[in-house]
N, C-alpha and C. Protein backbone atom coordinates (compact mmCIF):
# COMPACT_ATOMS: atom_id res chain seq x y z
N UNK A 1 0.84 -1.18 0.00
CA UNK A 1 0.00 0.00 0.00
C UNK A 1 0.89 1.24 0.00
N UNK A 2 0.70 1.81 -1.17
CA UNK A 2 1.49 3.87 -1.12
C UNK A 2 0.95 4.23 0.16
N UNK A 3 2.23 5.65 0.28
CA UNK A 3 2.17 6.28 1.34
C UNK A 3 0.83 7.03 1.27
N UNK A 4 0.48 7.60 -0.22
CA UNK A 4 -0.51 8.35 -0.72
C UNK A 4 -1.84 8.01 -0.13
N UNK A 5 -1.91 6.74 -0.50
CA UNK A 5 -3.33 5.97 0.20
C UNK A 5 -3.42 5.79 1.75
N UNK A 6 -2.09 5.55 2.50
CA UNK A 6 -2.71 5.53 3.60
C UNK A 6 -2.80 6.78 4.71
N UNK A 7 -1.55 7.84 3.82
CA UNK A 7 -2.66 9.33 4.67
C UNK A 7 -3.50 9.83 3.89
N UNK A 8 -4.40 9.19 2.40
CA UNK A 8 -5.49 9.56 2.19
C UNK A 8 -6.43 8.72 2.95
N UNK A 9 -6.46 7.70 2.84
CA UNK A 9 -7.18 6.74 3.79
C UNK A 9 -7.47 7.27 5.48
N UNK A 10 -6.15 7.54 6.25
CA UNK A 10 -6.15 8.45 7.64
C UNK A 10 -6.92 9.75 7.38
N UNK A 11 -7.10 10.39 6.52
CA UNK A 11 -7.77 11.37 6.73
C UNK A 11 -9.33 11.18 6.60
N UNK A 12 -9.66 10.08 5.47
CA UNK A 12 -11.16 9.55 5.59
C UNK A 12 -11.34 9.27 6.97
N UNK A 13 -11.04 8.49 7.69
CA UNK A 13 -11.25 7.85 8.81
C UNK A 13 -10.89 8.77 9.96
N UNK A 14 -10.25 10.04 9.82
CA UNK A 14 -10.81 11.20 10.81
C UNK A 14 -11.15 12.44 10.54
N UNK A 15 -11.90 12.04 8.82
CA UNK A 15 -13.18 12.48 8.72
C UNK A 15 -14.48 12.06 9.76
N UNK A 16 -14.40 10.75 10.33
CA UNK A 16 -15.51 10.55 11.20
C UNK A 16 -16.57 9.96 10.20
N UNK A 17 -15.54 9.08 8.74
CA UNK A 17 -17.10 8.53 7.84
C UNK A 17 -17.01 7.27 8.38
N UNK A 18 -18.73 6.91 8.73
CA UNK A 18 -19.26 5.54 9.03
C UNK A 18 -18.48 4.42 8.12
N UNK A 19 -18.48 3.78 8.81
CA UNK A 19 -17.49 2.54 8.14
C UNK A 19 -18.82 2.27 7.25
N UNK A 20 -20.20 2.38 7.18
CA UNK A 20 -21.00 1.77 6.43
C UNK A 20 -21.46 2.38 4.97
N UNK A 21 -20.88 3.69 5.24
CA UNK A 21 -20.87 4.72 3.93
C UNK A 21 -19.14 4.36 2.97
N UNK A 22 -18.74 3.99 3.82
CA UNK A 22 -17.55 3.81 2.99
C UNK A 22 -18.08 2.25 2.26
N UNK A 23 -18.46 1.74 3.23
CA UNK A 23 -18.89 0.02 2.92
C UNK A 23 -19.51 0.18 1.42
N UNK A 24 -20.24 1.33 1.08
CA UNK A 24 -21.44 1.57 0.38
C UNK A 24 -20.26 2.26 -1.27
N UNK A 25 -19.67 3.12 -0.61
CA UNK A 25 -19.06 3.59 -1.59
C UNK A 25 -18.23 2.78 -2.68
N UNK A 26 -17.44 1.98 -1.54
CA UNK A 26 -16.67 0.55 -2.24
C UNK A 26 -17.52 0.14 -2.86
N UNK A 27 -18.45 -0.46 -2.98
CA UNK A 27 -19.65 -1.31 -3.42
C UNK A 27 -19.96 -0.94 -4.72
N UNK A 28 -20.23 0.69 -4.52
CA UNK A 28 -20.74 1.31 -6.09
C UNK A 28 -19.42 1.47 -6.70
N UNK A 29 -18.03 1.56 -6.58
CA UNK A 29 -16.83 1.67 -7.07
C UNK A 29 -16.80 0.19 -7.93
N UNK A 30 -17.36 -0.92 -7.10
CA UNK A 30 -16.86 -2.23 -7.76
C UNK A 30 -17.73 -2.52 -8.67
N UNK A 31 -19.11 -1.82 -8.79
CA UNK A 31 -20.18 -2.35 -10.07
C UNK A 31 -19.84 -2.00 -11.02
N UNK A 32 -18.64 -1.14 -11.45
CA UNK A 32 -18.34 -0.50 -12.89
C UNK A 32 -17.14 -0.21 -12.86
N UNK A 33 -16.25 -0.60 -13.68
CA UNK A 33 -14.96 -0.05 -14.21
C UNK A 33 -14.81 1.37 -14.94
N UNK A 34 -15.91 1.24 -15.42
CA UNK A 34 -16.11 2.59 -16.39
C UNK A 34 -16.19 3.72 -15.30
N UNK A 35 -16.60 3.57 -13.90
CA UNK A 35 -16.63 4.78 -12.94
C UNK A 35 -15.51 5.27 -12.50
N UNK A 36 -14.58 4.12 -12.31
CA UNK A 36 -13.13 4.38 -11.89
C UNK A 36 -12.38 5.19 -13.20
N UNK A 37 -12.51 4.77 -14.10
CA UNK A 37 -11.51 5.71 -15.29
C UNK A 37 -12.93 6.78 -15.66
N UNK A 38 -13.87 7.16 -15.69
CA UNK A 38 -14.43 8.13 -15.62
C UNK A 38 -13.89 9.29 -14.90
N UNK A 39 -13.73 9.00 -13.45
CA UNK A 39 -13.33 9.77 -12.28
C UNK A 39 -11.72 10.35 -12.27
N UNK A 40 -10.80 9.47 -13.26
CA UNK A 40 -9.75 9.14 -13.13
C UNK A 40 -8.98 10.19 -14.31
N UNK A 41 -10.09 10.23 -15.36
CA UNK A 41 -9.38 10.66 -16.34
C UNK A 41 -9.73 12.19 -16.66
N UNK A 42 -8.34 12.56 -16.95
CA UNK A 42 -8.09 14.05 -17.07
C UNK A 42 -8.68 14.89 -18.36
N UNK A 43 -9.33 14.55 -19.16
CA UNK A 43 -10.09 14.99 -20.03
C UNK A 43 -11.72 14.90 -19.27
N UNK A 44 -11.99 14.05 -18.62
CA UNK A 44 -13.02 14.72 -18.17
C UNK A 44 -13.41 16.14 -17.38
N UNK A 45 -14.08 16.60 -17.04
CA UNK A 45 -13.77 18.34 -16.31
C UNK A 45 -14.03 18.16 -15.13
N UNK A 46 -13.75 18.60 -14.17
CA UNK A 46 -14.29 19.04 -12.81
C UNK A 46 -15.60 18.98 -12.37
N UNK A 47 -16.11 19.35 -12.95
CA UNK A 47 -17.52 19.74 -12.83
C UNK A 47 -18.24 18.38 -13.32
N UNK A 48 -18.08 18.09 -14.26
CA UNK A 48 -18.63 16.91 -14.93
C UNK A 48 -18.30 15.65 -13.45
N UNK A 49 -16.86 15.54 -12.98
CA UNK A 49 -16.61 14.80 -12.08
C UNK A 49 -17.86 14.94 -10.75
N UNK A 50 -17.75 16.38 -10.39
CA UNK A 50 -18.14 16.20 -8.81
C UNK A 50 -19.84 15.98 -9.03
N UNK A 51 -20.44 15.87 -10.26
CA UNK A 51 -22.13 16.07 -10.85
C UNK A 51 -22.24 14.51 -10.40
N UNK A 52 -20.75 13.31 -11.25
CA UNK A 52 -21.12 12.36 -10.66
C UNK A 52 -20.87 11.57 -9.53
N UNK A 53 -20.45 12.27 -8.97
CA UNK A 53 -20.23 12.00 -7.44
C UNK A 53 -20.97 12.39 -6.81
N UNK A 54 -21.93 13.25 -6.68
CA UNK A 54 -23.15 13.85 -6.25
C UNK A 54 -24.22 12.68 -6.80
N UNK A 55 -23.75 12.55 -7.63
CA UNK A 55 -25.07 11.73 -8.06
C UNK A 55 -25.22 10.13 -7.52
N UNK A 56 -23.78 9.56 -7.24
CA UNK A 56 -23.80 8.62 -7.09
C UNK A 56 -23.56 8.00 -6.12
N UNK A 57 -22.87 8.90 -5.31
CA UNK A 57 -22.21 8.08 -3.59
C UNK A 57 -23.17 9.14 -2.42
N UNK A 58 -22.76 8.23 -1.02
CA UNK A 58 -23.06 8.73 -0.32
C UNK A 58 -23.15 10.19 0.25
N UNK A 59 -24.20 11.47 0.71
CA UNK A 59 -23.81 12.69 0.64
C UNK A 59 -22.22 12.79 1.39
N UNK A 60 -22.45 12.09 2.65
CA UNK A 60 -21.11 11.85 3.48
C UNK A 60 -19.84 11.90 3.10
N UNK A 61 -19.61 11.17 1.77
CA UNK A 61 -18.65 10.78 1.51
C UNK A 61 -18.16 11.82 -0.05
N UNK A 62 -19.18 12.86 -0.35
CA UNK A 62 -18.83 13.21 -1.49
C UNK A 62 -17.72 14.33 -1.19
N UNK A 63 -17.72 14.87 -0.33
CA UNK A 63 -16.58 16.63 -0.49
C UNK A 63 -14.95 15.60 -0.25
N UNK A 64 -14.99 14.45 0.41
CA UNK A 64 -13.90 14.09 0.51
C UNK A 64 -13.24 13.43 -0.92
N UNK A 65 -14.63 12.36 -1.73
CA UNK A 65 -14.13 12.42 -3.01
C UNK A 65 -13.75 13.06 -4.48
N UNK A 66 -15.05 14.07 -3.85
CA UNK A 66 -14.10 15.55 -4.68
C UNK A 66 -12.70 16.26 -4.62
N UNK A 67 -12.26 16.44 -3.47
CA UNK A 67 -10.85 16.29 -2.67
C UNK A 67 -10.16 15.43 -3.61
N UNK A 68 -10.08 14.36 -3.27
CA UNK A 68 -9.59 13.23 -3.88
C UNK A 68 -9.37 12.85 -6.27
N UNK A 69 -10.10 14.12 -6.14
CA UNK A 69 -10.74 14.23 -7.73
C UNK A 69 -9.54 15.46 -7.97
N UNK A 70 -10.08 16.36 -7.16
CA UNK A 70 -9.47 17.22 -7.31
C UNK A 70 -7.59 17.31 -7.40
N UNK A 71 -7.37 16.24 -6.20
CA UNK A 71 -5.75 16.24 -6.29
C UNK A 71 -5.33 14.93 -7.35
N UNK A 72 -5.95 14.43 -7.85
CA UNK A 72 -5.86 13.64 -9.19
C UNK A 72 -5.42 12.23 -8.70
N UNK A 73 -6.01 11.80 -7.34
CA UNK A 73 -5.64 10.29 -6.63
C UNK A 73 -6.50 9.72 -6.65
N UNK A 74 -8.08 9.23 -7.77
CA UNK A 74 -8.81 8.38 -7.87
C UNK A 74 -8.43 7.18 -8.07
N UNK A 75 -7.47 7.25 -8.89
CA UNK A 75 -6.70 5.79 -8.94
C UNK A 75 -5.72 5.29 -8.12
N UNK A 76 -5.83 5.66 -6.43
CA UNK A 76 -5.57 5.25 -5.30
C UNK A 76 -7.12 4.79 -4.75
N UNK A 77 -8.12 4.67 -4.84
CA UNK A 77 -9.16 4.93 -4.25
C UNK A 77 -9.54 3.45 -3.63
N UNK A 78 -9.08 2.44 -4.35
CA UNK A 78 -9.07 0.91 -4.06
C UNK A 78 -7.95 0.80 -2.38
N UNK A 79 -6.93 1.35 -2.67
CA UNK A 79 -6.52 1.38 -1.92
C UNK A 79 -6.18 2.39 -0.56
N UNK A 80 -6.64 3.62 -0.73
CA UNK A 80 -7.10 4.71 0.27
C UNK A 80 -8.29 3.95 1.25
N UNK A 81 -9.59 2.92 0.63
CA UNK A 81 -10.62 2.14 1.12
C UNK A 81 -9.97 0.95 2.04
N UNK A 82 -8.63 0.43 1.61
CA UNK A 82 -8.38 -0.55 2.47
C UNK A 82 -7.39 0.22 3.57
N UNK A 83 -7.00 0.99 3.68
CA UNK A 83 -6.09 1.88 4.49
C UNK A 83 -7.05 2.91 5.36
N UNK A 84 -8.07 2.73 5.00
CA UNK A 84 -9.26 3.39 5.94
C UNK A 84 -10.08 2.09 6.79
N UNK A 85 -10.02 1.29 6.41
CA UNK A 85 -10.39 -0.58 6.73
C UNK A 85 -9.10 -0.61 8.27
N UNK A 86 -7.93 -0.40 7.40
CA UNK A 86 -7.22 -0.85 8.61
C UNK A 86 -7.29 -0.25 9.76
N UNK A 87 -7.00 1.18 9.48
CA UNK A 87 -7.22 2.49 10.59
C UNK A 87 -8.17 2.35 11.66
N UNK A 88 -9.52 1.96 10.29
CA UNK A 88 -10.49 2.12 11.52
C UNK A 88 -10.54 0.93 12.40
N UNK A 89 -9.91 -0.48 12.13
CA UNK A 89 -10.09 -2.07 12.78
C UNK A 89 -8.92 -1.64 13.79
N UNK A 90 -7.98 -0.68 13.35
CA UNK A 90 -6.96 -0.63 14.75
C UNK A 90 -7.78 0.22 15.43
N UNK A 91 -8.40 1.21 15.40
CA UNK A 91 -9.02 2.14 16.18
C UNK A 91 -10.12 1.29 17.33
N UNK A 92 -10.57 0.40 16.54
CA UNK A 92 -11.64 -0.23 17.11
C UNK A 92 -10.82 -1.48 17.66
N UNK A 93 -10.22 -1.71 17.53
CA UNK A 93 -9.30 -3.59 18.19
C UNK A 93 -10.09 -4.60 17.82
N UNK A 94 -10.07 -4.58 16.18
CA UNK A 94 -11.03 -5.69 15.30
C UNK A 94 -9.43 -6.12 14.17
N UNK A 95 -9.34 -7.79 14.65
CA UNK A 95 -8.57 -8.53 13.52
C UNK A 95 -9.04 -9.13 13.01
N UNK A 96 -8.45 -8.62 11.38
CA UNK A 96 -8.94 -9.59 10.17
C UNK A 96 -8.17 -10.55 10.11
N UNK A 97 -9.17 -12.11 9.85
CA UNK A 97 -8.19 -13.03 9.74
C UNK A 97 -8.93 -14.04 8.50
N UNK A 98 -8.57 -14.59 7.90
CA UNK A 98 -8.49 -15.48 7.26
C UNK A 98 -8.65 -17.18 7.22
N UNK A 99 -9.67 -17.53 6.93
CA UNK A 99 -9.75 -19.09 7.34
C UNK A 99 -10.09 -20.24 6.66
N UNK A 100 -8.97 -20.75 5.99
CA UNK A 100 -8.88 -21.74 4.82
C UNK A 100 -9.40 -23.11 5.52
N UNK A 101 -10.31 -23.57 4.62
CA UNK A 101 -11.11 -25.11 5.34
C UNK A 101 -11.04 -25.67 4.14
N UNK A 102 -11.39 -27.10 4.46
CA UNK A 102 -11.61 -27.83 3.46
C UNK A 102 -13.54 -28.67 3.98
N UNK A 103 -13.64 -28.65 5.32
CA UNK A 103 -14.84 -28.98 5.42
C UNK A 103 -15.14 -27.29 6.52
N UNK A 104 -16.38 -26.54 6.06
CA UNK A 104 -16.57 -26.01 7.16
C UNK A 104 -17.04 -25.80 8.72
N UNK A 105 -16.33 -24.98 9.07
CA UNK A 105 -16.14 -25.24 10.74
C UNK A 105 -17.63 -24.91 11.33
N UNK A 106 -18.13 -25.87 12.60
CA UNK A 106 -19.33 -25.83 12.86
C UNK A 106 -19.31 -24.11 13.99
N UNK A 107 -20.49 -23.76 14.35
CA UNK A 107 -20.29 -22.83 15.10
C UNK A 107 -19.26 -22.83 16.74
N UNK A 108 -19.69 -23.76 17.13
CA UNK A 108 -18.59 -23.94 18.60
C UNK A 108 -17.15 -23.87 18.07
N UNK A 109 -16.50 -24.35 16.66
CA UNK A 109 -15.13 -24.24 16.22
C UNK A 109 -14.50 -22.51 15.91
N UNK A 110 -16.03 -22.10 15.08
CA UNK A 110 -15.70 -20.72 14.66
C UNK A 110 -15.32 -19.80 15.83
N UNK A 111 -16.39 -20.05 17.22
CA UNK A 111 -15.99 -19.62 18.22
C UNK A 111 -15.06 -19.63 19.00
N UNK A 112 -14.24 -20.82 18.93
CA UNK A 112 -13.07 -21.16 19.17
C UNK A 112 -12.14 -20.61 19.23
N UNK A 113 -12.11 -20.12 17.27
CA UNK A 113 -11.07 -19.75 16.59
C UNK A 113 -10.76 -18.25 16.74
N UNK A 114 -11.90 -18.05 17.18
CA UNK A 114 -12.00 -16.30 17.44
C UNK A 114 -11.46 -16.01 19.01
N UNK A 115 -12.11 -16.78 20.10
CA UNK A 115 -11.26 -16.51 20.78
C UNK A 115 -9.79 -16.83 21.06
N UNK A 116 -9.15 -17.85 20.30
CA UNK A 116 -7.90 -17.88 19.93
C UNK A 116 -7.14 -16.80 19.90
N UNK A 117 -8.10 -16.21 18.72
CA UNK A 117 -7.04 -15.49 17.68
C UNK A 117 -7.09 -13.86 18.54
N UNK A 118 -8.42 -13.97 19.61
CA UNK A 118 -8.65 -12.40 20.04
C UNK A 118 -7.63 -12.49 21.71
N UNK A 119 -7.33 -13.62 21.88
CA UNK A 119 -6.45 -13.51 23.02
C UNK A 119 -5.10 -13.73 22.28
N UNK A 120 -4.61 -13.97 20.88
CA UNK A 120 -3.18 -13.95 20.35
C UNK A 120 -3.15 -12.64 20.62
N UNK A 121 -3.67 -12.50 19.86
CA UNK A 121 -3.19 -10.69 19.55
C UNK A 121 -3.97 -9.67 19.70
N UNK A 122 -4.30 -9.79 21.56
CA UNK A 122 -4.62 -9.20 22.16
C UNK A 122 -6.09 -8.14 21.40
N UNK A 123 -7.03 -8.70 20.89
CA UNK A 123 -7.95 -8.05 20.20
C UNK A 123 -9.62 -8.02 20.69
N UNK A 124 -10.40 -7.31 20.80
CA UNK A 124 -11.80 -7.64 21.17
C UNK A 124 -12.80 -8.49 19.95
N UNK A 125 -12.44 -7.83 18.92
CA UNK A 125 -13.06 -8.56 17.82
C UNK A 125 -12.26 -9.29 16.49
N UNK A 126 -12.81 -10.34 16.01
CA UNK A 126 -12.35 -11.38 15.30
C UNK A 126 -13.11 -11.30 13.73
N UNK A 127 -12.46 -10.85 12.75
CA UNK A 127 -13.87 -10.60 11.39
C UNK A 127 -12.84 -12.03 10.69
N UNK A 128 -13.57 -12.94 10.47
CA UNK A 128 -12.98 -14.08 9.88
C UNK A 128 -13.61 -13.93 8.27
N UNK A 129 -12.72 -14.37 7.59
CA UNK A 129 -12.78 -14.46 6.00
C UNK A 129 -13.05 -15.86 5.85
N UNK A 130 -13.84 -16.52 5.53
CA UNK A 130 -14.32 -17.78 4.94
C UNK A 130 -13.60 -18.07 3.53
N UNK A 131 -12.70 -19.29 3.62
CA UNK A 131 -12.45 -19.86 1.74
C UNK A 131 -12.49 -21.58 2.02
N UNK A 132 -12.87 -21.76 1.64
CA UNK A 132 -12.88 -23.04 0.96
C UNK A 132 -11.91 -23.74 0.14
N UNK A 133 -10.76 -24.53 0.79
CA UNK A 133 -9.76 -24.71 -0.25
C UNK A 133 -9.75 -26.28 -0.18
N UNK A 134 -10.40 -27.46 -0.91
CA UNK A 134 -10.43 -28.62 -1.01
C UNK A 134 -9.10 -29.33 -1.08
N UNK A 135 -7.94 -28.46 -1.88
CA UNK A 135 -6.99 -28.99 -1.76
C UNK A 135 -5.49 -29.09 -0.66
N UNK A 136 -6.47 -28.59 0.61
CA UNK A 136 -5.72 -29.12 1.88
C UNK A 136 -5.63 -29.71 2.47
N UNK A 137 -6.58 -30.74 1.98
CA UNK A 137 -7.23 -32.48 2.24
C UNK A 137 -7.83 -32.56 3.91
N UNK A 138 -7.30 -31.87 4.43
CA UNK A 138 -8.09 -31.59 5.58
C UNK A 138 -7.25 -30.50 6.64
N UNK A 139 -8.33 -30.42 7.94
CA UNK A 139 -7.65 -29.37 8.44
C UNK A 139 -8.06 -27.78 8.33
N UNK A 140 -7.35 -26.86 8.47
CA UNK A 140 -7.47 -25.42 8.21
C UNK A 140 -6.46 -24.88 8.20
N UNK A 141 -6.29 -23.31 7.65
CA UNK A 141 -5.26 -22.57 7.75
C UNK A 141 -6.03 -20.92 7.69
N UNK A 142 -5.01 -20.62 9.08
CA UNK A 142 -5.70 -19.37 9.36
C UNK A 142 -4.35 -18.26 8.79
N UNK A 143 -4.93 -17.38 8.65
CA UNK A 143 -3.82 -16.33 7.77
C UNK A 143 -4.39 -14.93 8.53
N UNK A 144 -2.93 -14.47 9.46
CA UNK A 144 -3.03 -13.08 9.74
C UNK A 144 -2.03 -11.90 9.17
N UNK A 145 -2.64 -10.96 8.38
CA UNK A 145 -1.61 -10.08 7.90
C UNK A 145 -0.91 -11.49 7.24
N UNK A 146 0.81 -11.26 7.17
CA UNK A 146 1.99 -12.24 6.78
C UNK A 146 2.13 -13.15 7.87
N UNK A 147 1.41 -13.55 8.83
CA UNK A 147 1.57 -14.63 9.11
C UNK A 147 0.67 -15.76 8.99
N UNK A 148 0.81 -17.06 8.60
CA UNK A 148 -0.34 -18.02 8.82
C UNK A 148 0.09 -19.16 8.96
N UNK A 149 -0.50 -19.48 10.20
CA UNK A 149 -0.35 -20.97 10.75
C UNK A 149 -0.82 -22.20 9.84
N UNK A 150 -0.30 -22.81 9.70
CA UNK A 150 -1.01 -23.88 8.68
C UNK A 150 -1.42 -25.27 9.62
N UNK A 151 -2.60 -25.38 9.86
CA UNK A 151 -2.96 -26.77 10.27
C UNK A 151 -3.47 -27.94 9.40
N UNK A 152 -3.03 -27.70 8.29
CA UNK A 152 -3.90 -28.53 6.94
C UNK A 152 -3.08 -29.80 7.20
N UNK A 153 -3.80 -30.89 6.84
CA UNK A 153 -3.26 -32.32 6.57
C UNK A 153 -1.69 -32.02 5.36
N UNK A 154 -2.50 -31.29 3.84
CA UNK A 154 -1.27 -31.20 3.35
C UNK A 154 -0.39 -30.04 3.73
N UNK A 155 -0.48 -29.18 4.64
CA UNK A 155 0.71 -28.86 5.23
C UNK A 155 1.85 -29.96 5.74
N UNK A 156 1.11 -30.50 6.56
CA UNK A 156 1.50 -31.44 7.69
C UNK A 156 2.29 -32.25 6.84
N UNK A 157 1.87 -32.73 5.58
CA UNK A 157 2.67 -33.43 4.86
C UNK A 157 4.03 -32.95 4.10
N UNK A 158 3.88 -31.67 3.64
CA UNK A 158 4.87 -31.01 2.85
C UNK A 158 6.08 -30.94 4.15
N UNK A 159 5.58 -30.71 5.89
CA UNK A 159 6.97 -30.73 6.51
C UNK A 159 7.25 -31.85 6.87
N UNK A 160 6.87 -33.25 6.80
CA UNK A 160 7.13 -34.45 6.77
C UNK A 160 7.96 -34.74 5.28
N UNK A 161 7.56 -34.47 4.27
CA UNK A 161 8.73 -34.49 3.14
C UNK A 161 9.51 -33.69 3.11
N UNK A 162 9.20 -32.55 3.86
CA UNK A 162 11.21 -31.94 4.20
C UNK A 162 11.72 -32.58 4.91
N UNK A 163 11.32 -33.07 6.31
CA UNK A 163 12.40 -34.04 7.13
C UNK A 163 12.45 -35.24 6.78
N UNK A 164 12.03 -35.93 5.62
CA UNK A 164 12.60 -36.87 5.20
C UNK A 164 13.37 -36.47 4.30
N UNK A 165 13.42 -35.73 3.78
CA UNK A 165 14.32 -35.65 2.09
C UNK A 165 15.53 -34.30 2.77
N UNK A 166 15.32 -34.09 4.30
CA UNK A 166 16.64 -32.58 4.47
C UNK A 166 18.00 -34.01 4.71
N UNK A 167 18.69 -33.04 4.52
CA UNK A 167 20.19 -33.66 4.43
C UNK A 167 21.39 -33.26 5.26
């Protein structure tokens, strides 16, 4: 992530915008490609820009993406959204984590895993990412930031064929 995005991102997030207007904004950013190079490109005018930003996002969120229009960083905007994600999950003591299955985990496991992961690293809340990866033959693998524990069967196997085959 640029430096660009994450003190544009810090300044969304003490703007004081609802994580649910941003939620909203992302949302209408991802239904069209054509909005992102619309916004992006310098033959369009000013005016023409902030008509559709008025028109299309949250009132909340428009003087900051005019801002953002204006200093010509729309094409940070993917990533200003996840640098406002992080800000606000540190602000709040919410970790994102990641949780590769091959069968999914019943509710008493999910609960488990959350308080695990909210007494690792010292956190109140746990937002788990659901994937489905069949080819870990069993098991799970949880992924925080750059680290992830691997409990998969074929983990388990790949370090059993290093200590047989290290030298």
């Amino acid at each position: 992530m640029t430096q660009t995005a994450n003190n544009y991102g810090e300044v969304l997030f003490e703007l004081g915008i609802k994580k649910d207007t941003v939620e909203e904004s992302k949302r209408i950013f991802s239904l069209t490609e054509q909005l992102h190079r619309t916004l992006e490109s310098p033959i369009i005018s000013k005016n023409e820009k902030y008509s559709i930003i008025e028109k299309v996002f949250p009132k909340e969120i428009e003087n900051f993406l005019k801002v953002v229009c204006d200093h010509e960083k729309m094409s940070y905007i993917d990533e200003i959204i996840e640098a406002y994600y992080k800000k606000y999950n540190e602000a709040n003591s919410i970790l994102t984590a990641t949780l590769s299955y091959v069968v999914e985990p019943n509710d008493n496991q999910l609960s488990q895993i959350k308080n695990y992961l909210a007494k690792k690293y010292n956190k109140e809340t746990v937002e788990l990412t659901m994937v489905e990866q069949p080819e870990l033959i069993g098991g799970f693998v949880l992924k925080v930031g750059d680290i992830e524990e691997d409990n998969s069967i074929r983990g388990r196997l790949n370090r059993l064929e290093k200590k047989l085959t290290w030298r």
